[in-house]
N, C-alpha and C. Protein backbone atom coordinates (compact mmCIF):
# COMPACT_ATOMS: atom_id res chain seq x y z
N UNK A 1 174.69 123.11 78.09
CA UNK A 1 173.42 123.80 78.02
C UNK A 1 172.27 122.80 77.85
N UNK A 2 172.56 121.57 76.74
CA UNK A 2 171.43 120.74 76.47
C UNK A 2 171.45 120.06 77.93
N UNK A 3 172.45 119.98 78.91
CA UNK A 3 172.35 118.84 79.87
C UNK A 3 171.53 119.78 80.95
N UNK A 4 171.53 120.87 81.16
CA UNK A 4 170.56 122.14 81.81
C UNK A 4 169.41 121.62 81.40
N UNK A 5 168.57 121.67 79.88
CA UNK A 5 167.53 122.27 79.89
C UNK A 5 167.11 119.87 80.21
N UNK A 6 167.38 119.79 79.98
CA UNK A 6 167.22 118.34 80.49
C UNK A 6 166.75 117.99 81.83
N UNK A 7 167.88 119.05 82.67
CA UNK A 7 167.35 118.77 84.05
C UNK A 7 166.67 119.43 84.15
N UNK A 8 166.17 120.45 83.31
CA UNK A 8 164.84 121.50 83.89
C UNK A 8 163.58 120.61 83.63
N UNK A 9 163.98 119.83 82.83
CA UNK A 9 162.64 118.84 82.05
C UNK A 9 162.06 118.31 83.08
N UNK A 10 163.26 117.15 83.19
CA UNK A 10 163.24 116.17 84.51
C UNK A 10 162.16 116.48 85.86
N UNK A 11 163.28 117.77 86.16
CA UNK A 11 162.72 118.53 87.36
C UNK A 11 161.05 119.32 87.43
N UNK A 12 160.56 119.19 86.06
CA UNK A 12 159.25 119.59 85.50
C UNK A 12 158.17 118.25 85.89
N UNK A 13 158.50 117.06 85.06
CA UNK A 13 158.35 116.02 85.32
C UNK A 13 158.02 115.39 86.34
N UNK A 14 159.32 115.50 87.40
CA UNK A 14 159.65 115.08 88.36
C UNK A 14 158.41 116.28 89.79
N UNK A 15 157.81 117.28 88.97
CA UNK A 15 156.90 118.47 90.14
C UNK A 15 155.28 117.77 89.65
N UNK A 16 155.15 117.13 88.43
CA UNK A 16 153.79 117.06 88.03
C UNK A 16 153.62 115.64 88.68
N UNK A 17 154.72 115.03 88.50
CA UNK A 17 154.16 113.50 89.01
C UNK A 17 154.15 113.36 91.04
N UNK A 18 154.74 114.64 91.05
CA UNK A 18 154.13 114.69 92.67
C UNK A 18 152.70 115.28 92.52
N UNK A 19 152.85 116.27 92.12
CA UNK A 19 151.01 116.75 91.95
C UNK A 19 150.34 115.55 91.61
N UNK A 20 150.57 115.06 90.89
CA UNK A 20 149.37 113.57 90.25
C UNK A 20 149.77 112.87 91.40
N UNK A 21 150.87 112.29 91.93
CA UNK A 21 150.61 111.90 93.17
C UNK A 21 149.77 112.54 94.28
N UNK A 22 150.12 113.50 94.78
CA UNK A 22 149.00 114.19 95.71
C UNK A 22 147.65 114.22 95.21
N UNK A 23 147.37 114.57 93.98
CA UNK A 23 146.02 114.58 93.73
C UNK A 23 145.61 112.61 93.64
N UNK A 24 146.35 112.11 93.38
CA UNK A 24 146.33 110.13 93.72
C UNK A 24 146.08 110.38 95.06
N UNK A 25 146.72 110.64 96.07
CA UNK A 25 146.80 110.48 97.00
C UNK A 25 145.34 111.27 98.30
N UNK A 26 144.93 112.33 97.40
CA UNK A 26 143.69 113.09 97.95
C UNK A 26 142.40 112.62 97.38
N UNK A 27 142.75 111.69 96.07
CA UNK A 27 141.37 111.14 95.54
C UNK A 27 141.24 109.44 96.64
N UNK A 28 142.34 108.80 96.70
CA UNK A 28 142.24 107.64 97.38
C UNK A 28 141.74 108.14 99.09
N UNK A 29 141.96 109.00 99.51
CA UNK A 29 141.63 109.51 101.00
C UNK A 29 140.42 109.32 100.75
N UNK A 30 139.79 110.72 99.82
CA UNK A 30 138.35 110.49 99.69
C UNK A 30 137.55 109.05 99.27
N UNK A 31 138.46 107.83 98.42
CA UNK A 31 137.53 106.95 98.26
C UNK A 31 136.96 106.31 99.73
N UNK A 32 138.48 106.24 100.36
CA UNK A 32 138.25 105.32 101.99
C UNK A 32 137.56 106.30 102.83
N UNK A 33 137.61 107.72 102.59
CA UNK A 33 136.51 108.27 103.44
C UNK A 33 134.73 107.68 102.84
N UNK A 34 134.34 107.81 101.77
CA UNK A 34 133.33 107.26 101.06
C UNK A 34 133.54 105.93 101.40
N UNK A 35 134.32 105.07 101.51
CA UNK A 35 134.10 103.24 101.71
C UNK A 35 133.20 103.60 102.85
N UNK A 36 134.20 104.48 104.04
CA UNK A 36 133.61 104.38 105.64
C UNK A 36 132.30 104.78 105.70
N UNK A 37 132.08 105.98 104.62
CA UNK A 37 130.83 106.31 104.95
C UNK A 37 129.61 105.06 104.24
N UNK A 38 129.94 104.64 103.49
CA UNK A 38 128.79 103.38 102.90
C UNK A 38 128.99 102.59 104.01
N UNK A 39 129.93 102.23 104.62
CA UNK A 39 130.31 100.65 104.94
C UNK A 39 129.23 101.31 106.54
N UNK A 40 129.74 102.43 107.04
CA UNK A 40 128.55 103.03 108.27
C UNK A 40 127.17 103.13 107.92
N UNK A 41 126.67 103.26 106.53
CA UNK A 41 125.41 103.51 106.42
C UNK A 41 125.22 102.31 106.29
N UNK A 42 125.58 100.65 105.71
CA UNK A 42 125.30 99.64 105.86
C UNK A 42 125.06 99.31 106.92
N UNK A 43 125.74 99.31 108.11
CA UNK A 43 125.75 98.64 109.04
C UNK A 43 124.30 99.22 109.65
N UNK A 44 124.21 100.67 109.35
CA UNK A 44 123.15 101.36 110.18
C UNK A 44 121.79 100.78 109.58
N UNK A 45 121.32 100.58 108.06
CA UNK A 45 120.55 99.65 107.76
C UNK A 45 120.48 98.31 108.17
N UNK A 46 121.41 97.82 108.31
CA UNK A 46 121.33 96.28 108.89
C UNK A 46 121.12 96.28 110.28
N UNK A 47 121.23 97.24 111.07
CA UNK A 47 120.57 97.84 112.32
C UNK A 47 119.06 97.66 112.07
N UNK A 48 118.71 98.84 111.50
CA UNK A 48 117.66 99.11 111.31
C UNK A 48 116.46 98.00 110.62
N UNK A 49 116.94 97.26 109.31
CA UNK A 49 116.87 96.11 108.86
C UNK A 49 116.33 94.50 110.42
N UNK A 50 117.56 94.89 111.35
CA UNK A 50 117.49 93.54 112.61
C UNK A 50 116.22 94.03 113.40
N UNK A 51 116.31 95.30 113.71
CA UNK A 51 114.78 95.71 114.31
C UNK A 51 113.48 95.83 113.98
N UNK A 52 113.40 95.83 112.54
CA UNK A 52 112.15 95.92 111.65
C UNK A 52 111.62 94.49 112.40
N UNK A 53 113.06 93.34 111.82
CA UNK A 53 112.58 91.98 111.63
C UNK A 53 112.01 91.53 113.02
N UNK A 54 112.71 92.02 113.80
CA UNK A 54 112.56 91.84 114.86
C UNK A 54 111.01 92.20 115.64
N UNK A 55 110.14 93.52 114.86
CA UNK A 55 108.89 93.92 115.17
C UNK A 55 108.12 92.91 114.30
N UNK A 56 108.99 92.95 113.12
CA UNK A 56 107.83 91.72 112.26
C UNK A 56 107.48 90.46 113.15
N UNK A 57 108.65 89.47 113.74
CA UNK A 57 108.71 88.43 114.31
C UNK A 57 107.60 88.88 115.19
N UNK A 58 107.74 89.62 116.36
CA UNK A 58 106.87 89.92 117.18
C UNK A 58 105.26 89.83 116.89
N UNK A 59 105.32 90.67 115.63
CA UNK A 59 103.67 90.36 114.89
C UNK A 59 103.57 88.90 114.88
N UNK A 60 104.36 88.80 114.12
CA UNK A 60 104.30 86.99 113.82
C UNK A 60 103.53 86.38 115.03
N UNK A 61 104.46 86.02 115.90
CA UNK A 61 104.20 85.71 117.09
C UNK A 61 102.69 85.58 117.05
N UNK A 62 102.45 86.87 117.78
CA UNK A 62 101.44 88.00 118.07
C UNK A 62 100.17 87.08 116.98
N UNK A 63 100.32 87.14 116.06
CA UNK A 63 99.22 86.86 114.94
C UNK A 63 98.88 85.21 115.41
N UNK A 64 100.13 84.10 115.38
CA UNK A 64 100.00 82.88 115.57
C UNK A 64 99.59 82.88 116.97
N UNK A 65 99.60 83.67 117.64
CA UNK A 65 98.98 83.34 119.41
C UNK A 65 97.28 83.88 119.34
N UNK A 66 96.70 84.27 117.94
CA UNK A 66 95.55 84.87 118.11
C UNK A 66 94.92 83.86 117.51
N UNK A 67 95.13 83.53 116.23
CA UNK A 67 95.20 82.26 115.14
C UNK A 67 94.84 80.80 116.39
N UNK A 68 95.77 80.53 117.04
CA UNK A 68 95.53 79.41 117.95
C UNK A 68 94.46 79.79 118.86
N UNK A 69 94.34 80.70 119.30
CA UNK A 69 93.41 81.66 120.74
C UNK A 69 92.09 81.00 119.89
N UNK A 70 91.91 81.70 118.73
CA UNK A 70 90.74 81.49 117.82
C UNK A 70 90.37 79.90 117.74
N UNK A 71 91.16 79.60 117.22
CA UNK A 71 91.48 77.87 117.22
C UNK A 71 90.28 77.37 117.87
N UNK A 72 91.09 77.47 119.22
CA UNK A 72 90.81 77.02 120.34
C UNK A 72 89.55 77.30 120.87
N UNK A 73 89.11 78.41 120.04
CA UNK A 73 87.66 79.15 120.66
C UNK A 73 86.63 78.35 119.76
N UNK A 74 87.23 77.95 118.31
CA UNK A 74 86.17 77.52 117.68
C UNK A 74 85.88 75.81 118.03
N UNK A 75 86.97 75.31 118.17
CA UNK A 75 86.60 73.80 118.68
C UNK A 75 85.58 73.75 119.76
N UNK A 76 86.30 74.71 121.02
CA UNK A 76 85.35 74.40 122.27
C UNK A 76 83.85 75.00 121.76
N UNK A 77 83.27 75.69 120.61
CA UNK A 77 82.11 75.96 120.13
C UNK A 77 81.40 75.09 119.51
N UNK A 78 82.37 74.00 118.54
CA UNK A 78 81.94 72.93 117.82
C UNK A 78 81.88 71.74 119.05
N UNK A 79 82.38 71.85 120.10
CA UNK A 79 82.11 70.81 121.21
C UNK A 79 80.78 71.05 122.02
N UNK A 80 80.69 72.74 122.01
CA UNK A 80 79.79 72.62 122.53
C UNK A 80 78.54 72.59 121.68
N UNK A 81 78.29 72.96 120.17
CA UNK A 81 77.51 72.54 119.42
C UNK A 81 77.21 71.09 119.79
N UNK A 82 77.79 69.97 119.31
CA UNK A 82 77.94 68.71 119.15
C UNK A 82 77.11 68.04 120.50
N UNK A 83 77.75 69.07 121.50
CA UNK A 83 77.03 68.36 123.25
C UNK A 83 75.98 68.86 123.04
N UNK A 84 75.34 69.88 122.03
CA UNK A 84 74.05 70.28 122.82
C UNK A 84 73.04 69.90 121.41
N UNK A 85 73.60 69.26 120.16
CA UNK A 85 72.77 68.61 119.50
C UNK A 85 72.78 67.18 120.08
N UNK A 86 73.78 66.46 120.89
CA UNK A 86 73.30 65.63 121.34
C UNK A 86 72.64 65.06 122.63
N UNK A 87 72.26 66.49 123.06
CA UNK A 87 71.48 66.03 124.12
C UNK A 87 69.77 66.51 123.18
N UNK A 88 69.93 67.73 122.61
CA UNK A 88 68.79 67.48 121.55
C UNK A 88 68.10 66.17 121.44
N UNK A 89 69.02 65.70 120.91
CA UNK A 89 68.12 64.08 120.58
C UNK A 89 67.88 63.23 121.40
N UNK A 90 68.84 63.28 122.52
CA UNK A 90 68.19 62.97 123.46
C UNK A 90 66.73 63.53 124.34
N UNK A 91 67.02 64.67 124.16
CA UNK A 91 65.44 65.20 124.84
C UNK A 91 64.47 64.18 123.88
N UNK A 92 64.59 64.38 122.12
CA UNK A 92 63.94 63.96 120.95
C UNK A 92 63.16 62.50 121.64
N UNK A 93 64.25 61.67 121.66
CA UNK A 93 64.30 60.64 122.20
C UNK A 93 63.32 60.16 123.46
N UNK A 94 63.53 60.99 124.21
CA UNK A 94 62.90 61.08 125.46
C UNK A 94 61.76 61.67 125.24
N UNK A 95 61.17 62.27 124.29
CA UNK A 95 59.87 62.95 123.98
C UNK A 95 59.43 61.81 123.36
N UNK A 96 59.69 60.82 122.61
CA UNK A 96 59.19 60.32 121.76
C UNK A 96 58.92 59.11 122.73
N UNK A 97 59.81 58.62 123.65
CA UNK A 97 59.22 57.41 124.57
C UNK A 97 58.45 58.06 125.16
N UNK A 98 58.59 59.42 125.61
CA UNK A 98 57.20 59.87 126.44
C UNK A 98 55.93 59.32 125.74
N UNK A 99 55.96 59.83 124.53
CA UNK A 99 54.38 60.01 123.43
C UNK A 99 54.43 58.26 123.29
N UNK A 100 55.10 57.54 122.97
CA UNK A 100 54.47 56.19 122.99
C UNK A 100 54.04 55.76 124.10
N UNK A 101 54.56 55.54 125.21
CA UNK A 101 54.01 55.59 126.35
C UNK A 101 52.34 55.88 126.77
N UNK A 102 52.39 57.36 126.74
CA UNK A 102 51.52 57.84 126.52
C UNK A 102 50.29 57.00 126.03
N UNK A 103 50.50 56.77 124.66
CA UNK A 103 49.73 56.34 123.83
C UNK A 103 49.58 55.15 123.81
N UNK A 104 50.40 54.06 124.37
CA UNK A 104 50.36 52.62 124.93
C UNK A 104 49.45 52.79 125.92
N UNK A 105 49.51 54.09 126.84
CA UNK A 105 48.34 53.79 128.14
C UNK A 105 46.86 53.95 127.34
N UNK A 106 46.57 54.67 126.37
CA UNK A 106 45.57 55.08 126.28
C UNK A 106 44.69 54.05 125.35
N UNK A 107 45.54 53.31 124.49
CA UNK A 107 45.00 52.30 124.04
C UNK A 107 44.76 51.43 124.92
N UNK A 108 45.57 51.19 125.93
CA UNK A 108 45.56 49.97 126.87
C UNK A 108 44.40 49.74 127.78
């Protein structure tokens, strides 16, 4: 009789640790379903993440090709400042030999 209720034990035992297995076994499904779903939403940010960078770069670009454009606009302004104060002084120059001139004849 004691060797009966023994195996009823066992066999008790032996029904819960399949349940805790199955329920082991339905919680681990769900973790690797949850890994897949993070490990897909990563990738989809790092998608999303490569294209941002990718519009940023573009600005980038975009900004340093305006930056130089500008550059380039302000030198040829300071060149042409520079050419046209120095023909300034040259006119200066040339006004001023005019007026001595001038004034060499009139004394003369």
């Amino acid at each position: 009789m004691n060797y009966i209720m023994n195996l009823n034990r066992k066999e008790e035992e032996i029904e819960k640790l399949k349940e805790k297995n199955l329920r082991m076994i339905g919680e681990q499904k769900d973790r690797e379903t949850r890994y897949r779903e993070l490990e897909n939403e990563l990738r989809f940010k790092k998608e999303e993440a490569g294209k941002r960078n990718m519009i940023y770069v573009k600005e980038l670009c975009r900004a340093e090709s305006d930056i130089k454009k500008e550059k380039e606009r302000i030198e040829k302004f300071k060149n042409a400042t520079s050419k046209n104060e120095e023909d300034a002084k040259k006119r200066e120059e040339l006004i001023i030999e005019a007026y001595d001139r001038m004034k060499n004849k009139k004394i003369g």
